[in-house]
N, C-alpha and C. Protein backbone atom coordinates (compact mmCIF):
# COMPACT_ATOMS: atom_id res chain seq x y z
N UNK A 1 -36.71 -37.36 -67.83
CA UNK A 1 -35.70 -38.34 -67.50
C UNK A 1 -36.09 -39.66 -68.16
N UNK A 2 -35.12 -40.44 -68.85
CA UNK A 2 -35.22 -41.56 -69.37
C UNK A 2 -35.36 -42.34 -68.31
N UNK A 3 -36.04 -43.63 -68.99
CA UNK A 3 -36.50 -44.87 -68.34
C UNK A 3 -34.82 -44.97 -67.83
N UNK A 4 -34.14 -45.51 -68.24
CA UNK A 4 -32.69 -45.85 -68.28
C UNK A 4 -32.08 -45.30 -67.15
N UNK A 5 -32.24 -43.68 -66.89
CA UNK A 5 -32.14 -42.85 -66.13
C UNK A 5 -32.57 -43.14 -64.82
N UNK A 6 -33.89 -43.03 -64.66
CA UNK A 6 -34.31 -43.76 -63.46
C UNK A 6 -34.05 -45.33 -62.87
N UNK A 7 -33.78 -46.12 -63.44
CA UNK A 7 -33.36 -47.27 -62.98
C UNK A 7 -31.79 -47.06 -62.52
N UNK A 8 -31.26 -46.31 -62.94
CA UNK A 8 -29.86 -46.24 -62.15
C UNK A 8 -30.01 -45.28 -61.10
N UNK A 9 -30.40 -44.46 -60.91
CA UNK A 9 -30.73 -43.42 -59.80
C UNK A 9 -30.39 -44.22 -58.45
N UNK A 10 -30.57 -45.33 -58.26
CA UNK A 10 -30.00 -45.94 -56.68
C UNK A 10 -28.68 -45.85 -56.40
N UNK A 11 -28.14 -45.72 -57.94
CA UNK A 11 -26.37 -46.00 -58.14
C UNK A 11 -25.69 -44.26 -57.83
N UNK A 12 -26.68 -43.34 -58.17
CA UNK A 12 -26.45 -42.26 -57.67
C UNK A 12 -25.85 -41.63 -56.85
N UNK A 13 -25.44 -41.77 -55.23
CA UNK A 13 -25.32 -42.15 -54.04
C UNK A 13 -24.36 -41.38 -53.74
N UNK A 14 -24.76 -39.97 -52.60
CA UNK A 14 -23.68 -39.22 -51.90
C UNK A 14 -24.06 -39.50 -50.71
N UNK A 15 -23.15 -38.66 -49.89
CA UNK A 15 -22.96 -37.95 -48.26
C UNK A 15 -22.74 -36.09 -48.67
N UNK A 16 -23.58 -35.66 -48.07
CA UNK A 16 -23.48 -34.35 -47.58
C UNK A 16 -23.68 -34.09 -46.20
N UNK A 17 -22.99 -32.92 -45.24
CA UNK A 17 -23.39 -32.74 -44.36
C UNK A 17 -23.89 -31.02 -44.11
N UNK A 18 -24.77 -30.58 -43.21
CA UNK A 18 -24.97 -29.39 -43.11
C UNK A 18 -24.78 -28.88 -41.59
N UNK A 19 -24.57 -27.77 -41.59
CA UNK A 19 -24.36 -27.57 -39.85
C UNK A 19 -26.03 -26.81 -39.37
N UNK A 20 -25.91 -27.72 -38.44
CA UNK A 20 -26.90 -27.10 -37.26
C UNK A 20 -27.35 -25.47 -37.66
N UNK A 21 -26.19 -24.94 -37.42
CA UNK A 21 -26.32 -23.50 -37.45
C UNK A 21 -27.36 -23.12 -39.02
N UNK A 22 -26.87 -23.38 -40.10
CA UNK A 22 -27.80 -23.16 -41.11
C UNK A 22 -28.78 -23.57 -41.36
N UNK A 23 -29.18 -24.85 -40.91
CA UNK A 23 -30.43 -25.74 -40.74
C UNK A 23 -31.34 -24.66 -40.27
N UNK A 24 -31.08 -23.89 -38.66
CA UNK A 24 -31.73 -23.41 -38.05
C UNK A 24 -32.04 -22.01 -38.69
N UNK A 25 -30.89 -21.42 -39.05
CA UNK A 25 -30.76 -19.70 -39.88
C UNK A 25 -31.52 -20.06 -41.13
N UNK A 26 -31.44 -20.84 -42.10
CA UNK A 26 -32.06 -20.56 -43.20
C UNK A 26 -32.27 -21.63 -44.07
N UNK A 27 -33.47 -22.31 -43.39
CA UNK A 27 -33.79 -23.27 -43.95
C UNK A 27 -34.62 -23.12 -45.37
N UNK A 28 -35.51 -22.43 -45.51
CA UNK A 28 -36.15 -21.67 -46.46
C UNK A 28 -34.69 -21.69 -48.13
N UNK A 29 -33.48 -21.31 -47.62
CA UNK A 29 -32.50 -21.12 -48.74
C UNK A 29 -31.74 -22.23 -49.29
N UNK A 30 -31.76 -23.55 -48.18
CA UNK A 30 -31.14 -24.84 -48.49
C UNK A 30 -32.57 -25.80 -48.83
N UNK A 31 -33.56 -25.33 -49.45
CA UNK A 31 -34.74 -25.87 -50.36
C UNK A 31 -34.13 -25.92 -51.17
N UNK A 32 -33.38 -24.98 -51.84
CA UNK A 32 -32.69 -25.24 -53.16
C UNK A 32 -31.84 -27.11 -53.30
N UNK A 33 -31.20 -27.50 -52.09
CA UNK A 33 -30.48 -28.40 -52.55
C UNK A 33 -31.31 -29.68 -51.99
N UNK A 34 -32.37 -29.87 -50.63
CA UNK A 34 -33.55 -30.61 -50.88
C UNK A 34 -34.48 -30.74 -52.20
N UNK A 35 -34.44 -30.05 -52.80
CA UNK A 35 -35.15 -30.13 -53.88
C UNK A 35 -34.40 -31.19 -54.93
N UNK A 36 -33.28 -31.12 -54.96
CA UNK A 36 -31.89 -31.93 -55.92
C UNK A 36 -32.00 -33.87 -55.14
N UNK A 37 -32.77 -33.80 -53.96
CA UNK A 37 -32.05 -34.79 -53.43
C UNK A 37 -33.37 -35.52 -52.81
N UNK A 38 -32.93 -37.04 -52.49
CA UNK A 38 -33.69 -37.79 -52.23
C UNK A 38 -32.98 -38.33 -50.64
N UNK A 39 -33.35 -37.95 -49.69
CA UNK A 39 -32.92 -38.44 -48.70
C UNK A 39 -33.51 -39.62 -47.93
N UNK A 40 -31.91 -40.64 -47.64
CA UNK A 40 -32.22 -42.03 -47.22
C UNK A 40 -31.86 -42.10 -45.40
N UNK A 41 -31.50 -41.34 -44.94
CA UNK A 41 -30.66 -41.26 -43.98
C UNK A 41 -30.05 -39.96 -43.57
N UNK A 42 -30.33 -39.69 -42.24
CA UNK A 42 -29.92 -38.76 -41.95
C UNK A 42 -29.79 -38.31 -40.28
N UNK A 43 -28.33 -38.38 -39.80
CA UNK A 43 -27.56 -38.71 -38.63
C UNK A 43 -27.02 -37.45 -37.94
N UNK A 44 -27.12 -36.89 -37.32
CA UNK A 44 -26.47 -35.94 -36.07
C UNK A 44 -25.17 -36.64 -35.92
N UNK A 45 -24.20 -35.67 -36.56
CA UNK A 45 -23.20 -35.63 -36.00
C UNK A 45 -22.70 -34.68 -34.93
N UNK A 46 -22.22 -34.88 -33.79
CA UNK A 46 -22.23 -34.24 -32.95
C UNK A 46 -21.08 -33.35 -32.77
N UNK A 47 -19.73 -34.26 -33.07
CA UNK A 47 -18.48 -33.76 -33.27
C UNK A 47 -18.08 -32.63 -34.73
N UNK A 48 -19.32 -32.72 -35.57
CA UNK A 48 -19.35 -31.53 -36.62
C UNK A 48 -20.23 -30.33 -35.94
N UNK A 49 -20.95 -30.89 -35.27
CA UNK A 49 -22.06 -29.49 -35.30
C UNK A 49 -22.75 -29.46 -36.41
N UNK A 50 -23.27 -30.88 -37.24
CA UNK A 50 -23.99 -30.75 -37.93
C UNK A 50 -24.57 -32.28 -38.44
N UNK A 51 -25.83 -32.26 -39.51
CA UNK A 51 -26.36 -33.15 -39.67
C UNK A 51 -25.91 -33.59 -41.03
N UNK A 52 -25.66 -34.89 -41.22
CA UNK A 52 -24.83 -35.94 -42.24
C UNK A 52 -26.70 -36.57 -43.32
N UNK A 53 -26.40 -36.20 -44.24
CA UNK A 53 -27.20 -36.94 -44.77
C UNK A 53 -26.42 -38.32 -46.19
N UNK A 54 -27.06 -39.03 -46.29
CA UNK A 54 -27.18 -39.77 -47.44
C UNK A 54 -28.25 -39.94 -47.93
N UNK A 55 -27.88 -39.43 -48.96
CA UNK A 55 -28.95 -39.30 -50.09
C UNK A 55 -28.54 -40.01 -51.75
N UNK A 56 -29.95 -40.00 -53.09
CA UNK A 56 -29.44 -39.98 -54.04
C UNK A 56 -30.01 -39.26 -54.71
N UNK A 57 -29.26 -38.77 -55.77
CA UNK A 57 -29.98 -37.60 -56.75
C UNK A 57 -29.23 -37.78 -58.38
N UNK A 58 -29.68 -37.01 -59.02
CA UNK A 58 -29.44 -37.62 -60.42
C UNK A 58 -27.57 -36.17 -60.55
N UNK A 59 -27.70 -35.42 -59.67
CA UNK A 59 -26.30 -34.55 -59.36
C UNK A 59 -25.29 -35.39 -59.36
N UNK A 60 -25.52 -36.98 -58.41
CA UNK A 60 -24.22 -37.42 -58.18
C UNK A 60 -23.79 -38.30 -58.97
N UNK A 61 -22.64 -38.68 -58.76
CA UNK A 61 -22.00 -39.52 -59.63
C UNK A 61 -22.08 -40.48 -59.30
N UNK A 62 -22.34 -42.02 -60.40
CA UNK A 62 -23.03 -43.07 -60.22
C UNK A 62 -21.80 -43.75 -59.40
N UNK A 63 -22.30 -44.51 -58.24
CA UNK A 63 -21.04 -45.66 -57.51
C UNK A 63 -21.06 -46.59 -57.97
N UNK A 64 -19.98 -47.49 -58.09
CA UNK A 64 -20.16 -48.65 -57.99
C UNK A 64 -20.84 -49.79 -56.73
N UNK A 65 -21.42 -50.67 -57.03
CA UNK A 65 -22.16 -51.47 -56.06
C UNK A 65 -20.84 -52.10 -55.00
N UNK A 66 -20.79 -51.92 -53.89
CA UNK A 66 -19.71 -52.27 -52.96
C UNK A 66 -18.81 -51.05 -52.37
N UNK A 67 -19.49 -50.21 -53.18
CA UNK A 67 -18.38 -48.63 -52.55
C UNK A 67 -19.19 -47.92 -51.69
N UNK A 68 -17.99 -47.20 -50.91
CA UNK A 68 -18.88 -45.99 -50.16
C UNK A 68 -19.29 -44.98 -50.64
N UNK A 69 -20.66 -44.30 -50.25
CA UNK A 69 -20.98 -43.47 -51.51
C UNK A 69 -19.74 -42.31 -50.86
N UNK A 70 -19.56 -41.14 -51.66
CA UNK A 70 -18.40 -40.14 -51.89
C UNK A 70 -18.95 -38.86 -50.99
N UNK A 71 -18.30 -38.44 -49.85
CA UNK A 71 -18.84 -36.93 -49.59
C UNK A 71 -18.72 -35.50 -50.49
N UNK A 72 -19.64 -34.76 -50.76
CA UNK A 72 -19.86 -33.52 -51.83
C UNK A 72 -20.01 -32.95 -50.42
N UNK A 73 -19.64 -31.41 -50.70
CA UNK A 73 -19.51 -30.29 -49.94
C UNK A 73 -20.80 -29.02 -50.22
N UNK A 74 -21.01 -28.51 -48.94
CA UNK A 74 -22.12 -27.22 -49.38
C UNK A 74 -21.41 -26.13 -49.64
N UNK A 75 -21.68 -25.72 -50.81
CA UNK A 75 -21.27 -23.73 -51.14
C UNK A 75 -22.08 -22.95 -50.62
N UNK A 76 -21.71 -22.25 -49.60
CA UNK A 76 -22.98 -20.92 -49.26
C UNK A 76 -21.93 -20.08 -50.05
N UNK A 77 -22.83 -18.84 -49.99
CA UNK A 77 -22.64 -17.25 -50.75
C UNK A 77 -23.56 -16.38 -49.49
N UNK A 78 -22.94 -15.69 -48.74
CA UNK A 78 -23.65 -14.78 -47.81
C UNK A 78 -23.11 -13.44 -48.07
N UNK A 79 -24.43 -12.62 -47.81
CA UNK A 79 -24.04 -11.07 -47.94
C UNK A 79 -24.33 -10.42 -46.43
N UNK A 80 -24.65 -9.51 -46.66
CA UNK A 80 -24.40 -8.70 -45.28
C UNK A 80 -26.04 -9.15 -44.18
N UNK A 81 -26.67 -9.61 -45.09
CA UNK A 81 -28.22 -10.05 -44.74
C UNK A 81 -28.47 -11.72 -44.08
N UNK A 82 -27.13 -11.84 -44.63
CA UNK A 82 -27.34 -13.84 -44.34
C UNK A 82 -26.94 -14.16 -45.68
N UNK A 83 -27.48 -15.77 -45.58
CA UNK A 83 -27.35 -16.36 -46.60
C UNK A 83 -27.95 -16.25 -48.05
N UNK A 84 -27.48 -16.12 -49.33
CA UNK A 84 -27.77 -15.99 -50.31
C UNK A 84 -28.14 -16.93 -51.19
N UNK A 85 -27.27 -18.11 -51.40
CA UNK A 85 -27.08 -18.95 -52.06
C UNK A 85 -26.60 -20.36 -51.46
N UNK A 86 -27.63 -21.37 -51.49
CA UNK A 86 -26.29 -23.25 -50.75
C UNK A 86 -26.76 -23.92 -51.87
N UNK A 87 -25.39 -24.37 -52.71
CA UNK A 87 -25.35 -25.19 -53.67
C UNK A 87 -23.87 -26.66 -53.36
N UNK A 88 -24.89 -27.87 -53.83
CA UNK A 88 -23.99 -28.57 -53.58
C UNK A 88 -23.06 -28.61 -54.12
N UNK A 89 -21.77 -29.49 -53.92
CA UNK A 89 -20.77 -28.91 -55.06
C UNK A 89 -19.74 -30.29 -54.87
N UNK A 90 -19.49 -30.81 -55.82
CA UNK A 90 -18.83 -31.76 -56.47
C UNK A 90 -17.50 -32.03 -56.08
C-alpha cells in the first residue's frame, strides 16, 4: 500500500452490522471480513438482533469529511453444514 494510500484510510469509513446469531454460530468464518477491517466502534443493537460496527478499511469507499459513513451489507453462503462463506458487500 502506498504512502498516499494510507493517509487516506481514515476517509475510508463504513457501518456494517452482524447478527448475534452468527457472531455466536461461526465466528471462526466471519475472520474473513475482520481481517478486511479496522474496527472503531462497536454497538448492540437490540432492535436488530445484532451488533453495528464502524469501521475503516481500504474495501470502502472514501467519504467525504462531514458525511455519514454509508452502511455495506454481509453475504453469507450456507450449505447444509452452516455457514460457508461472509463477505462484505458493497
Amino acid at each position: 500500500m502506498s504512502t498516499e494510500n494510507k493517509s487516506q484510510l481514515h476517509k475510508r469509513i463504513g457501518r456494517f452490522r452482524i447478527s448475534r446469531n452468527l457472531l455466536w454460530r461461526f465466528p471462526e468464518k466471519l475472520r474473513e471480513i475482520f481481517d478486511l477491517v479496522v474496527v472503531l466502534e462497536a454497538q448492540m443493537k437490540w432492535e436488530f438482533d445484532s451488533v453495528e460496527y464502524l469501521a475503516i478499511s481500504d474495501f470502502f469507499e472514501e467519504v467525504p469529511d462531514g458525511v455519514a459513513a454509508p452502511e455495506y451489507q454481509i453475504s453469507t453462503v450456507f450449505d447444509a453444514n452452516g455457514l460457508v462463506k461472509a463477505n462484505l458487500v458493497k
